[in-house]
C-alpha atoms as a PDB file:
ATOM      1  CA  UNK A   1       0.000   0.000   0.000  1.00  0.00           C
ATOM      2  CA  UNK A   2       2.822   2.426   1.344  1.00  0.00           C
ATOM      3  CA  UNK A   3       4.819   1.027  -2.021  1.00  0.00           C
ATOM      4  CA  UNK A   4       2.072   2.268  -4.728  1.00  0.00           C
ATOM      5  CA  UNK A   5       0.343   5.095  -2.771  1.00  0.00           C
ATOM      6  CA  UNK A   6       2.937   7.088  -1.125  1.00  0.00           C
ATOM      7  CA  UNK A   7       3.588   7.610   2.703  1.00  0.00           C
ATOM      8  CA  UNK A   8       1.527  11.137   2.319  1.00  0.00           C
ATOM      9  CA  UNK A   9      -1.163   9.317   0.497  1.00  0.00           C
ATOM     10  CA  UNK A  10      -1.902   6.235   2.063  1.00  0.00           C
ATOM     11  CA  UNK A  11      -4.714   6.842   4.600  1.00  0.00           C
ATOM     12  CA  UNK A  12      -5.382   4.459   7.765  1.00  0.00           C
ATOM     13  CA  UNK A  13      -8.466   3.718   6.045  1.00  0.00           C
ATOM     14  CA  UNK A  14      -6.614   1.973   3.243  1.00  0.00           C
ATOM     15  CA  UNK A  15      -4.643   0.577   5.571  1.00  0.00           C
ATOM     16  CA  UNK A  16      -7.836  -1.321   7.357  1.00  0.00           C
ATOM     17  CA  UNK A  17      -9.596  -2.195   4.042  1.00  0.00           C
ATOM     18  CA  UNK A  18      -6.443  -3.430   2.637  1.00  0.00           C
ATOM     19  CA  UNK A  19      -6.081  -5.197   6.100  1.00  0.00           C
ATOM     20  CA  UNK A  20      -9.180  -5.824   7.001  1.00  0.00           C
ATOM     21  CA  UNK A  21      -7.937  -5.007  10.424  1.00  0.00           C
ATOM     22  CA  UNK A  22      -9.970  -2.331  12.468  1.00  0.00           C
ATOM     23  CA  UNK A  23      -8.203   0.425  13.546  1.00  0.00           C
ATOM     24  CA  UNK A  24      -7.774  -0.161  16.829  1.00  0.00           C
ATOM     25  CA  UNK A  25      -5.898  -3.470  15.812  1.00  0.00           C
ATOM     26  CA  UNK A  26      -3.619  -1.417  13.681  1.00  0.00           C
ATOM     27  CA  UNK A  27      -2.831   1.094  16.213  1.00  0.00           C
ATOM     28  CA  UNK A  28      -2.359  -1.745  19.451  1.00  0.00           C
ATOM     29  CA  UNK A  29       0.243  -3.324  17.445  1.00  0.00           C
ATOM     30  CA  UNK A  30       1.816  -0.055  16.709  1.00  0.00           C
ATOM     31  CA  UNK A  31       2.469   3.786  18.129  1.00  0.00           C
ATOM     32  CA  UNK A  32       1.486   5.714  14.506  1.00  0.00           C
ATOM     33  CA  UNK A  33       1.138   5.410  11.266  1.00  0.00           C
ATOM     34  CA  UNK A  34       5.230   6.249  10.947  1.00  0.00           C
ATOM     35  CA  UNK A  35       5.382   3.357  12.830  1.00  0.00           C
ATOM     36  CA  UNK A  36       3.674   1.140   9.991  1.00  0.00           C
ATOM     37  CA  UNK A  37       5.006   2.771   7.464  1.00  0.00           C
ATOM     38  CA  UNK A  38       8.674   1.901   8.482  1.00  0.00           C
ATOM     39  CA  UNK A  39       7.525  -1.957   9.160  1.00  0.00           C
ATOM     40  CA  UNK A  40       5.899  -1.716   5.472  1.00  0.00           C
ATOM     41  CA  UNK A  41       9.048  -0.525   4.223  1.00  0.00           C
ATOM     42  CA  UNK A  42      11.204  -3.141   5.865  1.00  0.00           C
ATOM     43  CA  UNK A  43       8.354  -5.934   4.903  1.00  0.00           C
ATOM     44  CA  UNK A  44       8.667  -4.563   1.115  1.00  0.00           C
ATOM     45  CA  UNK A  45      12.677  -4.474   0.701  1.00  0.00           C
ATOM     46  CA  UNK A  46      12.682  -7.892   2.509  1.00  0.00           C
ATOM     47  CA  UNK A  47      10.306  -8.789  -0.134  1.00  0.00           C
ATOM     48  CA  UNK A  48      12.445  -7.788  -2.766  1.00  0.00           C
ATOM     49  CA  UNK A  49      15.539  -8.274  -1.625  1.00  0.00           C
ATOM     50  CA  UNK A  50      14.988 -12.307  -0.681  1.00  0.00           C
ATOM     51  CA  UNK A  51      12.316 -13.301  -3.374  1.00  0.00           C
ATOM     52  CA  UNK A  52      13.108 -11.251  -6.341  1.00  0.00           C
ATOM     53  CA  UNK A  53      16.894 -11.072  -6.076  1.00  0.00           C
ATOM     54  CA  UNK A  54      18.291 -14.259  -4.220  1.00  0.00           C
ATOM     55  CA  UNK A  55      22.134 -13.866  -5.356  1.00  0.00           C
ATOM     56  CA  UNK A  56      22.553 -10.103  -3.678  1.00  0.00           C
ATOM     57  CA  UNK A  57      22.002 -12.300  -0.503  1.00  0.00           C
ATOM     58  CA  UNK A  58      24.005 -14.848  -1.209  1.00  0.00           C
ATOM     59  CA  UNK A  59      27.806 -15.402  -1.098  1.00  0.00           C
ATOM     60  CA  UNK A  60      28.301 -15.719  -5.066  1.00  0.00           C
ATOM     61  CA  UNK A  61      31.525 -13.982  -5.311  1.00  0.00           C
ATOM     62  CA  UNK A  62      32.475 -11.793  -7.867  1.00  0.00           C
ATOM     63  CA  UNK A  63      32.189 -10.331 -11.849  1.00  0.00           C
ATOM     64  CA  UNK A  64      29.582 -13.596 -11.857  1.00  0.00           C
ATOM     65  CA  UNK A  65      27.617 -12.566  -9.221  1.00  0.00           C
ATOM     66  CA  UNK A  66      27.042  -9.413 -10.264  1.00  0.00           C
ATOM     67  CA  UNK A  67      26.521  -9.988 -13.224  1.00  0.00           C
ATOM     68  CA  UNK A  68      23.481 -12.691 -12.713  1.00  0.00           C
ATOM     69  CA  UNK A  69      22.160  -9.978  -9.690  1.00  0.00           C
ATOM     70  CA  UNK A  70      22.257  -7.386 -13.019  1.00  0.00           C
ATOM     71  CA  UNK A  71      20.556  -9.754 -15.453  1.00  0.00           C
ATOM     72  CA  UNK A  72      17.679 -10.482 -12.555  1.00  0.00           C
ATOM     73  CA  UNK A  73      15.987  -7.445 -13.069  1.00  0.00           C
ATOM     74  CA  UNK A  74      15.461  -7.781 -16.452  1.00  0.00           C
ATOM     75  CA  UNK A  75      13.476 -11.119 -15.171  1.00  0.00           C
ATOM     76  CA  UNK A  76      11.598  -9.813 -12.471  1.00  0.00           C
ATOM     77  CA  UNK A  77      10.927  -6.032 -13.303  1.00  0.00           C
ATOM     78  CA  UNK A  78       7.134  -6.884 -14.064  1.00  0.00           C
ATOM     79  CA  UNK A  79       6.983  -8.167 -10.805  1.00  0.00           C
ATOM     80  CA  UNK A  80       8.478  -4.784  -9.329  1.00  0.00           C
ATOM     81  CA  UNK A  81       5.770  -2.769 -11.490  1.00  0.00           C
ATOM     82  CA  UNK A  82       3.194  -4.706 -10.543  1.00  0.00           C
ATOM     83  CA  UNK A  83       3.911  -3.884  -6.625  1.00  0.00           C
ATOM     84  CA  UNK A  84       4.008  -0.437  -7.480  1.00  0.00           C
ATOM     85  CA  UNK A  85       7.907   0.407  -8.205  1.00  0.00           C
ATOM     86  CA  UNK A  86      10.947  -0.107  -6.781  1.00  0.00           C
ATOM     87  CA  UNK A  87      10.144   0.234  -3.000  1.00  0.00           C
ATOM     88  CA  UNK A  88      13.801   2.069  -2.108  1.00  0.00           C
ATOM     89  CA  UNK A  89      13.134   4.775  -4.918  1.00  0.00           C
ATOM     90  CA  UNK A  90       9.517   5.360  -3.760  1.00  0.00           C
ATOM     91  CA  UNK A  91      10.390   5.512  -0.362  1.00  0.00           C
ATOM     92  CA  UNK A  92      13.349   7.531  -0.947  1.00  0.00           C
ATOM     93  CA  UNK A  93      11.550  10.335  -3.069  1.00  0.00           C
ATOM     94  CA  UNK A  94       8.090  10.338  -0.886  1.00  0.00           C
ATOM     95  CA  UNK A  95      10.442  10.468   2.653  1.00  0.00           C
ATOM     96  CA  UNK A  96      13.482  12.664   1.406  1.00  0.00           C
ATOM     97  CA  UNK A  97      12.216  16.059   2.779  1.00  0.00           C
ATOM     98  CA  UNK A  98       9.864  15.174   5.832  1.00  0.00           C
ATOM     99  CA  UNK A  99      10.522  11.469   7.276  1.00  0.00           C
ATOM    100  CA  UNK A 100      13.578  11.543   8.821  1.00  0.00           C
ATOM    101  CA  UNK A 101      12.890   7.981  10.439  1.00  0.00           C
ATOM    102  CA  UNK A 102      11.651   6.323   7.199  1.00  0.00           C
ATOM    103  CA  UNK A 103      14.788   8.342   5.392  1.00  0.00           C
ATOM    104  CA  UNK A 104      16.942   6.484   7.643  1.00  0.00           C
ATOM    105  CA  UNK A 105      15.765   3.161   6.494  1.00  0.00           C
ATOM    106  CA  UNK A 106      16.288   3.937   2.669  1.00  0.00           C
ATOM    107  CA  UNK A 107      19.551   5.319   3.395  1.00  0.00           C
ATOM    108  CA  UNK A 108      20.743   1.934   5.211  1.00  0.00           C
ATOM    109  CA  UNK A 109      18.681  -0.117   2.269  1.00  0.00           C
ATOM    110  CA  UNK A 110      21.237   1.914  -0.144  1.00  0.00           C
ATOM    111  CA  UNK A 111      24.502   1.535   1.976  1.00  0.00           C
ATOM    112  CA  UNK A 112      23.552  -2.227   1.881  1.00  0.00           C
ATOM    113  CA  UNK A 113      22.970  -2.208  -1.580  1.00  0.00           C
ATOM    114  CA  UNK A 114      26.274  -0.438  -2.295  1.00  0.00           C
ATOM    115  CA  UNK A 115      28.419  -2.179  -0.070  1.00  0.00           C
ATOM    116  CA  UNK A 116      27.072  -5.758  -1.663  1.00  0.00           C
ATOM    117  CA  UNK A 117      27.969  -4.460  -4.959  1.00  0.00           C
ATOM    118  CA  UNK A 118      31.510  -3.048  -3.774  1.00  0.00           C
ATOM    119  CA  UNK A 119      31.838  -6.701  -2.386  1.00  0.00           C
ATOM    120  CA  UNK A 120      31.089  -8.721  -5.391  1.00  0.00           C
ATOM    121  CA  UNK A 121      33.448  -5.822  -7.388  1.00  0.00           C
ATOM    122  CA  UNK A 122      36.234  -6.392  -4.296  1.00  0.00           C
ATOM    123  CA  UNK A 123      36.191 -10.260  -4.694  1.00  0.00           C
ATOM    124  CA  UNK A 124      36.565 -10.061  -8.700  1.00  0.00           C
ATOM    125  CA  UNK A 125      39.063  -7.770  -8.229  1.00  0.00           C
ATOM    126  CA  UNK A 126      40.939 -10.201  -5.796  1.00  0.00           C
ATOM    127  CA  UNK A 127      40.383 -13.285  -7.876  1.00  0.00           C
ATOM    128  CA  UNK A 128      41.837 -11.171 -10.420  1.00  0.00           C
ATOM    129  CA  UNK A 129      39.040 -11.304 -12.504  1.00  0.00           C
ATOM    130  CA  UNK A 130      39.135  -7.361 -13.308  1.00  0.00           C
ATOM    131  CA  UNK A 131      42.208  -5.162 -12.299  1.00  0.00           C
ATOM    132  CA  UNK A 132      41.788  -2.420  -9.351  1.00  0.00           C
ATOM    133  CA  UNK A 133      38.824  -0.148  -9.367  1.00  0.00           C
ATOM    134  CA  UNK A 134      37.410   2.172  -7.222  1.00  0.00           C
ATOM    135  CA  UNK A 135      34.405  -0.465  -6.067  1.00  0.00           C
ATOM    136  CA  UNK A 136      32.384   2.669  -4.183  1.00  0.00           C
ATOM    137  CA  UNK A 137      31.978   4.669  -7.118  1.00  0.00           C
ATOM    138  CA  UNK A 138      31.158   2.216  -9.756  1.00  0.00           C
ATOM    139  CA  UNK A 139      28.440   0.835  -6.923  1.00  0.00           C
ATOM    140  CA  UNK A 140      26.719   3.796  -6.859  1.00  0.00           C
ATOM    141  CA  UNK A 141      26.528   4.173 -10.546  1.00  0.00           C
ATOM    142  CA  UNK A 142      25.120   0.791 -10.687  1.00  0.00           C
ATOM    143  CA  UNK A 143      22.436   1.941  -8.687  1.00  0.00           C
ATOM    144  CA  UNK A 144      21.717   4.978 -10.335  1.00  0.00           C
ATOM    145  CA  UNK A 145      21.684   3.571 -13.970  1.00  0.00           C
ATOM    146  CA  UNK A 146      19.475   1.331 -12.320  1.00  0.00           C
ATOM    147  CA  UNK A 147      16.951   2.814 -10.195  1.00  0.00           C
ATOM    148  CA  UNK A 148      16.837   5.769 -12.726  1.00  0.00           C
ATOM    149  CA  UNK A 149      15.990   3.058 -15.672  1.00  0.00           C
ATOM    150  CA  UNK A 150      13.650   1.467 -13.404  1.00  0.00           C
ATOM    151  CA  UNK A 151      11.783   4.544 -12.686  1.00  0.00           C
ATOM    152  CA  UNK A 152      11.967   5.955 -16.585  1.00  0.00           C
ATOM    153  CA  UNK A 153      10.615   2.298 -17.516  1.00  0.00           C
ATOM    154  CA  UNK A 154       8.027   1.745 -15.438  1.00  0.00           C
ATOM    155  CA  UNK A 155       6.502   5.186 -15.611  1.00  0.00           C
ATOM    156  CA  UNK A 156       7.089   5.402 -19.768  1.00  0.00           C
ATOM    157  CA  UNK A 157       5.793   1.835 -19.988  1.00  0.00           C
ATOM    158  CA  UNK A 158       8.761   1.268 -21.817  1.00  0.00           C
ATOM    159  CA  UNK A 159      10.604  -1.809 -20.633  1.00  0.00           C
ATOM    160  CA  UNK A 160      13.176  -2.177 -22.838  1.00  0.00           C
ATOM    161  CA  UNK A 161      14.609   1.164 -21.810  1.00  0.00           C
ATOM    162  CA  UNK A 162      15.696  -0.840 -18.202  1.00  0.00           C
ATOM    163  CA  UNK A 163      16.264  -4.060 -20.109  1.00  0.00           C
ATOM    164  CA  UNK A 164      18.761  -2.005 -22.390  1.00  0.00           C
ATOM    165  CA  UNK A 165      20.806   0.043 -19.769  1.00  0.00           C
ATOM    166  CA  UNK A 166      20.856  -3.335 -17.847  1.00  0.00           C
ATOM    167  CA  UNK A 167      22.537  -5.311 -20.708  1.00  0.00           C
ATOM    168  CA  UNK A 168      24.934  -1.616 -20.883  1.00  0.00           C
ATOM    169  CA  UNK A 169      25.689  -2.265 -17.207  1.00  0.00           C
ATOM    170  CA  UNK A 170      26.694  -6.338 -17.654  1.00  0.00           C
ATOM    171  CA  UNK A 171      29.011  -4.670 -21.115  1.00  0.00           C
ATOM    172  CA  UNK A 172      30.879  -2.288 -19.023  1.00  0.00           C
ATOM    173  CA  UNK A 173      31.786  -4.700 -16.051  1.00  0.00           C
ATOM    174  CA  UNK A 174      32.462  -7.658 -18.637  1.00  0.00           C
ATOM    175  CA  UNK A 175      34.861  -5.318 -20.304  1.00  0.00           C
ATOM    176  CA  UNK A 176      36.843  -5.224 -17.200  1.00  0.00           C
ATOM    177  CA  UNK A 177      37.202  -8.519 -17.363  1.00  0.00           C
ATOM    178  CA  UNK A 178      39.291  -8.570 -20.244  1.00  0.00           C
ATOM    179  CA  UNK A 179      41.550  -5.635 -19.394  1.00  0.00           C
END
């Protein structure tokens, strides 16, 4: 709900009909709505994070790992859509200037992102798979190309705008390989 409505623009009664809780149910189980929407925000990454893209959480080390992490989204993207986006950028936009709480959570969702990305980068780069990089900066371009390609796709309808900057993404870090 929080995912495809906004934290402004999802009411508590949405929250009970999508529920079908009462709202004394919602509110004994916790303090405020901020409250929910942080849990909904955890509930939603762990939801992405574990069923959409099982090799970011698993130990698959290096250019290979990334790489099949990369080529997931062009998989599951409908999936993302369907939910309502990519729950990190809409939480990021719709908290950035008055949720500092629900900020916080985004901002450790991205660090976690990044630094699973630097790793993956880090182990290639000690298996000698691709020669020394600055693993930080490339991470966050990663996730710019693709959050910003997930965001122009889904709101153009245009899928093959992600699917193409993906395949860009798996070029670029391939080249490294051979260098």
């Amino acid at each position: 709900m929080f995912n495809k409505k906004g934290y402004v623009g999802t009411y508590l009664s949405d929250l009970t009909e999508a529920t079908g809780l009462t709202k004394g149910s919602i509110y004994g189980n916790f303090k405020d709505k901020n409250e929910v929407a942080v849990e909904a925000f955890r509930y939603n990454y762990d939801f992405q994070t574990r069923n959409l893209f099982p090799t970011i959480d698993n130990d698959n080390p290096g250019l290979e790992g990334l790489i099949e992490s990369l080529n997931l989204f062009k998989t599951v993207y409908e999936t993302i859509f369907n939910n309502g986006g990519c729950t990190i950028l809409n939480t990021a936009v719709d908290a950035d200037d008055g949720n500092d709480v629900l900020k916080s959570e985004v901002i450790q969702s991205i660090y976690k992102w990044k630094d699973t990305i630097a790793t993956m980068l880090t182990n290639a780069i000690r298996n000698n798979e691709i020669p020394k990089i600055d693993v930080d900066v490339l991470s966050y371009r990663i996730i710019a190309l693709v959050e910003g390609s997930l965001m122009l796709a889904k709101t153009l309808n245009r899928p093959e705008i992600l699917i193409s900057n993906i395949d860009s993404l798996i070029k670029e870090v391939s080249i490294l390989e051979k260098q």
